[in-house]
PDB file of N, CA and C in Angstrom:
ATOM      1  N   UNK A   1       0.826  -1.177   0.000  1.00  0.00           N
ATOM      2  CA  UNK A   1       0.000   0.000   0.000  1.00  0.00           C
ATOM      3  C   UNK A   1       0.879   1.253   0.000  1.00  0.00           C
ATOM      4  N   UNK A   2       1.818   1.319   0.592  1.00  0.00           N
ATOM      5  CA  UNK A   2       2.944   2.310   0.667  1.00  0.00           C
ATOM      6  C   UNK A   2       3.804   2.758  -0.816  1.00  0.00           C
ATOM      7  N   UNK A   3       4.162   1.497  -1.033  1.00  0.00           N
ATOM      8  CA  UNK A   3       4.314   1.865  -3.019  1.00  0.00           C
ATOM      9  C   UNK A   3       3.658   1.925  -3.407  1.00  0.00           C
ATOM     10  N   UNK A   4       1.911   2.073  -3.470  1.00  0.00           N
ATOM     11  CA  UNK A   4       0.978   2.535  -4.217  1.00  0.00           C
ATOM     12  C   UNK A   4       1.026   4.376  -4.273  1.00  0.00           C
ATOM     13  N   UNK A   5       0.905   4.430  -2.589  1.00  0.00           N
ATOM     14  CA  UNK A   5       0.774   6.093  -2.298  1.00  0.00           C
ATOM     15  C   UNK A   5       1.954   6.715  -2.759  1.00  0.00           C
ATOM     16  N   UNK A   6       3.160   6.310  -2.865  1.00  0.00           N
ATOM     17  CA  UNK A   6       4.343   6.779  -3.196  1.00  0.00           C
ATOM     18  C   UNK A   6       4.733   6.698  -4.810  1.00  0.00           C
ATOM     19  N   UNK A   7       3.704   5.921  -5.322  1.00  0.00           N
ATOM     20  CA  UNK A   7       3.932   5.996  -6.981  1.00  0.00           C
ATOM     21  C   UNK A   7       2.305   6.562  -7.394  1.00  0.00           C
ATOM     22  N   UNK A   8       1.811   7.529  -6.856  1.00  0.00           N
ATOM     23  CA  UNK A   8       0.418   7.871  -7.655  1.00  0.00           C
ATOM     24  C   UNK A   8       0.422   8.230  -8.996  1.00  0.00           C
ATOM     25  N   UNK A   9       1.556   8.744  -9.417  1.00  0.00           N
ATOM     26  CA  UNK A   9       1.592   9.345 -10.876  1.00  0.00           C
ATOM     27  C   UNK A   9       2.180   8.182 -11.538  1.00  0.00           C
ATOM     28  N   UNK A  10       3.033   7.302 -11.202  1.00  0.00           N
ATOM     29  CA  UNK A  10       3.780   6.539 -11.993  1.00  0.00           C
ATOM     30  C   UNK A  10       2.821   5.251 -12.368  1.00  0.00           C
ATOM     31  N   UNK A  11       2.069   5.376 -13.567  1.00  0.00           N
ATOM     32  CA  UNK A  11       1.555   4.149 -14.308  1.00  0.00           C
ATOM     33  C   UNK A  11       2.068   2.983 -14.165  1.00  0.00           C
ATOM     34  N   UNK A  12       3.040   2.990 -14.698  1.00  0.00           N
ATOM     35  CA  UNK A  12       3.887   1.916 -15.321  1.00  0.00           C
ATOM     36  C   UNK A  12       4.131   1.055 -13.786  1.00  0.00           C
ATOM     37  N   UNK A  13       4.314   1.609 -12.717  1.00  0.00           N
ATOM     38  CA  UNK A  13       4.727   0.733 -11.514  1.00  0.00           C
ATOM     39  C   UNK A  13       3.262   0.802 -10.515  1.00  0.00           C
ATOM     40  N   UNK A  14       1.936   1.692 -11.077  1.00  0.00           N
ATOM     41  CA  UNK A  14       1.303   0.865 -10.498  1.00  0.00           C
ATOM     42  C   UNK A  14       0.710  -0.095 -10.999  1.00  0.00           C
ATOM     43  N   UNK A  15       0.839  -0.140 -12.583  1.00  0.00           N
ATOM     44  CA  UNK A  15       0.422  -1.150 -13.319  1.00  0.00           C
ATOM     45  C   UNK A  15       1.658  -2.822 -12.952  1.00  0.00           C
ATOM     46  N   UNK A  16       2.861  -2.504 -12.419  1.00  0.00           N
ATOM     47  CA  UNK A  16       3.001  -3.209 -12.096  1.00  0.00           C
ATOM     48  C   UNK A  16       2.947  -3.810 -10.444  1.00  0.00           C
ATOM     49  N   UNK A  17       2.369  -3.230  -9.871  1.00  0.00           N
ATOM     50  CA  UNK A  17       1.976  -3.460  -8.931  1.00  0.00           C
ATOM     51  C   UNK A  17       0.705  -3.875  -8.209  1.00  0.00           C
ATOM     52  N   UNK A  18      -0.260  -3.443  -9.542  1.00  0.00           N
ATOM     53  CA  UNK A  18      -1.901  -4.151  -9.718  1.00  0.00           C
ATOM     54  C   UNK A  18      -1.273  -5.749 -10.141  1.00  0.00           C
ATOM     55  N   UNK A  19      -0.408  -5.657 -11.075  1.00  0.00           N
ATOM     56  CA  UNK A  19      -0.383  -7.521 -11.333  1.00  0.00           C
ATOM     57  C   UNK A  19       0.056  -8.470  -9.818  1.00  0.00           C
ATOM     58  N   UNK A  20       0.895  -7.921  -9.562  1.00  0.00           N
ATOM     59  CA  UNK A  20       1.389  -8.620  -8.171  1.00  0.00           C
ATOM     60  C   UNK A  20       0.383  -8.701  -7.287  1.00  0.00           C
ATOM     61  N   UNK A  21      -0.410  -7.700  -7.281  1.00  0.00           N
ATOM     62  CA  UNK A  21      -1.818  -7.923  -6.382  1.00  0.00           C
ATOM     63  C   UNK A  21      -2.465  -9.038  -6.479  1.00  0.00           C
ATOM     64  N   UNK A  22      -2.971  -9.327  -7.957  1.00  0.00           N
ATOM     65  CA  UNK A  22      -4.262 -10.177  -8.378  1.00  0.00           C
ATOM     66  C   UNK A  22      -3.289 -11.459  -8.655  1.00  0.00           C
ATOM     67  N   UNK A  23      -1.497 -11.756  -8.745  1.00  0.00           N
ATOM     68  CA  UNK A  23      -0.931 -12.634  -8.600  1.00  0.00           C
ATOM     69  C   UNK A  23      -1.351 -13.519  -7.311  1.00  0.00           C
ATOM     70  N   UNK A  24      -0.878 -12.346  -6.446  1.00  0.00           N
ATOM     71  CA  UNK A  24      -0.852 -12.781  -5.051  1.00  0.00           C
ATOM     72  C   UNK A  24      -2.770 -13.133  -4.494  1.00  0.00           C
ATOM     73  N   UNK A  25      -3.339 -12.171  -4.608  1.00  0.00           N
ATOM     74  CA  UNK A  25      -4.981 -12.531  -4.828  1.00  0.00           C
ATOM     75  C   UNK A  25      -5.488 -13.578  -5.442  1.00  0.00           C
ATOM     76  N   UNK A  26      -4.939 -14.109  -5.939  1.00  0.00           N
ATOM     77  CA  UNK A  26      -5.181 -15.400  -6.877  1.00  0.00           C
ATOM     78  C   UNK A  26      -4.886 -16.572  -6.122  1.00  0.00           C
ATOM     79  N   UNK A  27      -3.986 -16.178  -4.799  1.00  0.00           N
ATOM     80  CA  UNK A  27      -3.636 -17.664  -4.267  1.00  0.00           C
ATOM     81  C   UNK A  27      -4.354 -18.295  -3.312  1.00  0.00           C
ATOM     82  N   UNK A  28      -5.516 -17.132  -3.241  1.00  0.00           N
ATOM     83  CA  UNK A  28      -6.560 -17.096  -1.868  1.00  0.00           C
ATOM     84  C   UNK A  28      -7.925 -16.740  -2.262  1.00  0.00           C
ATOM     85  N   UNK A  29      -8.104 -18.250  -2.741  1.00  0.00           N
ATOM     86  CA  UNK A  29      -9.771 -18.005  -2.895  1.00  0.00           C
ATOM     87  C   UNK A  29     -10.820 -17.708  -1.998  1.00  0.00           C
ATOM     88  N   UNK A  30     -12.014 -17.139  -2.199  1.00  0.00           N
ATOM     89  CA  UNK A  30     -13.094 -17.080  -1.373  1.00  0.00           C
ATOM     90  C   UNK A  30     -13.561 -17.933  -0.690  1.00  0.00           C
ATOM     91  N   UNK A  31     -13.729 -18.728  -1.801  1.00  0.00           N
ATOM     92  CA  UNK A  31     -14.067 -20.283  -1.226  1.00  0.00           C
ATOM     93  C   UNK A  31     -13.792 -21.021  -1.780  1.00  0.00           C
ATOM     94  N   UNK A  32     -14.074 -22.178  -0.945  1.00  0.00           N
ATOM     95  CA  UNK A  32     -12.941 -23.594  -1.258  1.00  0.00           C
ATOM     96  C   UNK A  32     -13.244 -24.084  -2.245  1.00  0.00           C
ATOM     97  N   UNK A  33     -12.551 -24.582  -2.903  1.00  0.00           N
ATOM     98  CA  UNK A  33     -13.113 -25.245  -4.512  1.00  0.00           C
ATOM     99  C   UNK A  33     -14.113 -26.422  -4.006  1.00  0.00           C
ATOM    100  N   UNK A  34     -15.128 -26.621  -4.982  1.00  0.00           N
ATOM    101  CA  UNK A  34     -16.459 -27.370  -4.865  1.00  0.00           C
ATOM    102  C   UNK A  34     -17.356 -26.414  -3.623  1.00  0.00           C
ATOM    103  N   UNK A  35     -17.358 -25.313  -3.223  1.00  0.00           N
ATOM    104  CA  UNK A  35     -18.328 -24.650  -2.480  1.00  0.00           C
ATOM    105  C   UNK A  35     -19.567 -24.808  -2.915  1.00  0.00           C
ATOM    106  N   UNK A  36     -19.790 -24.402  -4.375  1.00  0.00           N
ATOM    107  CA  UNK A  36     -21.073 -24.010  -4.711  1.00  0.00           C
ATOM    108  C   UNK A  36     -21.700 -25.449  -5.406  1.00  0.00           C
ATOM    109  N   UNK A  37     -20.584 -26.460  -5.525  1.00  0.00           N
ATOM    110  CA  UNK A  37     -21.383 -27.843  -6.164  1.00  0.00           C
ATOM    111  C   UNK A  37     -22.777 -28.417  -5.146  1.00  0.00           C
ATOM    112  N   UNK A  38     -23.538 -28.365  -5.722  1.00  0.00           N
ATOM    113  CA  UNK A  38     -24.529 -29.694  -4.879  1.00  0.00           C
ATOM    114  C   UNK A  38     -24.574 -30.769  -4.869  1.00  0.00           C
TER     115      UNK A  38
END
């Protein structure tokens, strides 16, 4: 969050810093796989 506020103008590093997000977001699902099967 700190390199977000500290790069507000800089695209390029928060664009790389949105990927590392949804990298890292990606490793932690909501719910557990087969949640919604019946």
């Amino acid at each position: 969050m700190n390199e977000v506020a500290a790069n507000v103008d800089n695209k390029a590093k928060l664009d790389e810093l949105k990927a590392q997000a949804a990298a890292l977001i990606s490793e932690f699902p909501l719910y557990p796989e087969g949640y919604f099967e019946d």
